[in-house]
Protein backbone atom coordinates (compact mmCIF):
# COMPACT_ATOMS: atom_id res chain seq x y z
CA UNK A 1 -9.18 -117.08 67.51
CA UNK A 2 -10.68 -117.97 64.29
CA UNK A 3 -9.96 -121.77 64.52
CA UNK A 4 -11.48 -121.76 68.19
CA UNK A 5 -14.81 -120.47 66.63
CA UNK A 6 -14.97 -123.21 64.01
CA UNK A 7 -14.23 -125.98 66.76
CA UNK A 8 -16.80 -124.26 68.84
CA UNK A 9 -19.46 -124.25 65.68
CA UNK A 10 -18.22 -127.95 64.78
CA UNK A 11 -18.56 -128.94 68.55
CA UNK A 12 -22.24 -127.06 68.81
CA UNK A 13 -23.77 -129.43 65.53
CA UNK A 14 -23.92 -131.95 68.14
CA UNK A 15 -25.70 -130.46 70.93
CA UNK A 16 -28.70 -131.89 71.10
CA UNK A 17 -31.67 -129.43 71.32
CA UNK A 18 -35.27 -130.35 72.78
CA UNK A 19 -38.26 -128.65 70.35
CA UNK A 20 -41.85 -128.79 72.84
CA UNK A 21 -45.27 -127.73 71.64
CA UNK A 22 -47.46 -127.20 73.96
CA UNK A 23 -51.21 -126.29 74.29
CA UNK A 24 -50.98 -122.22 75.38
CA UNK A 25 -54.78 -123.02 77.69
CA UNK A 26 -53.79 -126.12 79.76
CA UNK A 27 -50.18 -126.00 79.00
CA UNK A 28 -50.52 -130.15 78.05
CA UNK A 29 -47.32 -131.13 75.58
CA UNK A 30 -48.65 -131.81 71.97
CA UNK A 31 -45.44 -132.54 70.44
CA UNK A 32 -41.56 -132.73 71.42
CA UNK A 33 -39.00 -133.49 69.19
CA UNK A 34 -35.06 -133.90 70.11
CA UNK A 35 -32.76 -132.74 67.48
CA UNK A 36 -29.15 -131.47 66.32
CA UNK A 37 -28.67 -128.52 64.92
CA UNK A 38 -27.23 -130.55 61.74
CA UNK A 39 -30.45 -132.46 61.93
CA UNK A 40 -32.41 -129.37 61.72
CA UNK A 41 -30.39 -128.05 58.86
CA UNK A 42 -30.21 -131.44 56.84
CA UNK A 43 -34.15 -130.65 57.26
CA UNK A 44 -34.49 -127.43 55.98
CA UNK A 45 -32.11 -127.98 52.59
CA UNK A 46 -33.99 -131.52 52.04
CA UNK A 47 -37.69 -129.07 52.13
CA UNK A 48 -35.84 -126.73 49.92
CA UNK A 49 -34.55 -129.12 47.56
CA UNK A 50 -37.98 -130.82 47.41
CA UNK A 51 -40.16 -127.39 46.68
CA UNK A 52 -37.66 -126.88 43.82
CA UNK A 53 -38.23 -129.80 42.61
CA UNK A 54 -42.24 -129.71 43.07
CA UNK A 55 -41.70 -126.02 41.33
CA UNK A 56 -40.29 -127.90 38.49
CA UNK A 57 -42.61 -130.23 37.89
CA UNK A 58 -45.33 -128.08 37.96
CA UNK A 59 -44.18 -125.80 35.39
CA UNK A 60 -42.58 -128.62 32.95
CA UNK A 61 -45.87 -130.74 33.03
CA UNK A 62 -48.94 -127.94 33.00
CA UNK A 63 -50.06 -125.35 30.38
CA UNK A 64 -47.70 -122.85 32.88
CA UNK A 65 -44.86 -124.11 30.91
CA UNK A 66 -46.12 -121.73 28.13
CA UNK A 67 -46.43 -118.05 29.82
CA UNK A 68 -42.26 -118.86 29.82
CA UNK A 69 -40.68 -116.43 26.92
CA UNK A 70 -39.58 -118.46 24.40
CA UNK A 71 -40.66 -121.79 25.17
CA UNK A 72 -43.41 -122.93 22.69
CA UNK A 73 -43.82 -125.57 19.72
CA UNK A 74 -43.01 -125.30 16.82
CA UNK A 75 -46.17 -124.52 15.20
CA UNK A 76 -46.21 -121.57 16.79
CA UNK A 77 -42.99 -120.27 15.17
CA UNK A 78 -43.87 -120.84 11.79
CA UNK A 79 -47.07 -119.06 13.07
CA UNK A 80 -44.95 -116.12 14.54
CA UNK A 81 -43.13 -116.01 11.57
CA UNK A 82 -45.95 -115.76 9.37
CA UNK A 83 -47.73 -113.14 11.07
CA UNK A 84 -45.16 -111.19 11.21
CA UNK A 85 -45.22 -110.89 7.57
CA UNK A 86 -48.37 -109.96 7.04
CA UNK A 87 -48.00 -107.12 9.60
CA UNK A 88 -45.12 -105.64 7.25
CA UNK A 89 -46.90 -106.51 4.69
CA UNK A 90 -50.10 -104.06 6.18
CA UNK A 91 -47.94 -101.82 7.79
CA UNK A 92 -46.42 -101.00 3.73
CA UNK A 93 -49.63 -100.57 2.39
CA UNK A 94 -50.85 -98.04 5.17
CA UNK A 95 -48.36 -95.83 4.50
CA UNK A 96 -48.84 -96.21 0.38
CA UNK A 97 -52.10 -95.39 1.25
CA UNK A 98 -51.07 -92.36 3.42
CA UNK A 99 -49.24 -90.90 0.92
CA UNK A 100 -51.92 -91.44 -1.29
CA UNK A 101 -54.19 -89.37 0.46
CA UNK A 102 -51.67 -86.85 1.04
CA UNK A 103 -50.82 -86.41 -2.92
CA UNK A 104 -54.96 -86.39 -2.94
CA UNK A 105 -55.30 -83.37 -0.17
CA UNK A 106 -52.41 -81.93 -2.00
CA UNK A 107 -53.92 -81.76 -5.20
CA UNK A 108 -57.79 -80.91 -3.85
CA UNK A 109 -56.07 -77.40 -2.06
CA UNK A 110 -54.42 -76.77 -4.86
CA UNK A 111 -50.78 -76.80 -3.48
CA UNK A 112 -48.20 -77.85 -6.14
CA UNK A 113 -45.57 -80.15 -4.69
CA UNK A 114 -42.37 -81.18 -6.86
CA UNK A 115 -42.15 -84.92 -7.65
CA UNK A 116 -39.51 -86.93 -6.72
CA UNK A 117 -38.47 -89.33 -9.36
CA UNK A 118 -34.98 -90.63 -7.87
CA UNK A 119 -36.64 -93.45 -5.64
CA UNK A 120 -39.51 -95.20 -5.51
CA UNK A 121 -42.21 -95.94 -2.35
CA UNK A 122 -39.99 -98.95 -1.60
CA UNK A 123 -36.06 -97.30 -1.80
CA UNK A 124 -35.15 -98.22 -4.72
CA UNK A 125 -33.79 -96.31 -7.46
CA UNK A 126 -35.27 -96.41 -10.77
């Protein structure tokens, strides 16, 4: 049964078909075209293929290329990179400052706190 339907599929990529476009008001024939269904398909892939393509292109040789994550120059690492540090670098002295005003509230209300000597504000011991 199976092998029937795939001579009867095979046989069918032959047929040939008849595609007419006409005009709906005075029914005159624009267009007709007379293709196989493997003409049709061989049709469809090749406009796939080529709006992949076009996609491509687009993207590798415009300024899109850059809203991709990770693609960029290399100035822009070393740029990453650096900014990064400095945004440790701030986020450690906000919270030394923090604590800072803490000990300062602290010490204005008059609330005694013990001190803790065994580390210092960046983990290590002394």
């Amino acid at each position: 049964m199976a092998v029937s339907k795939q001579k009867n599929s095979l046989r069918n990529l032959h047929h040939r078909y008849r595609l007419t476009i006409m005009n709906e008001d005075s029914f005159e024939e624009v267009a007709a075209f007379s293709m196989t269904r493997r003409t049709v398909t061989f049709i469809i892939s090749f406009l796939f293929v080529m709006l992949i393509g076009l996609t491509i292109i687009l993207i590798a040789f415009s300024p899109l290329k850059y809203y991709i994550p990770g693609y960029g120059s290399s100035g822009n690492q070393t740029e990453y990179s650096t900014l990064k540090q400095k945004t440790d670098s701030l986020e450690n002295v906000l919270r030394m400052q923090q604590q800072y005003t803490e000990g300062i509230k602290s010490v204005l209300k008059g609330v005694e706190q013990p001190l803790d000597t065994s580390l210092d504000n960046t983990g290590n011991s002394y």
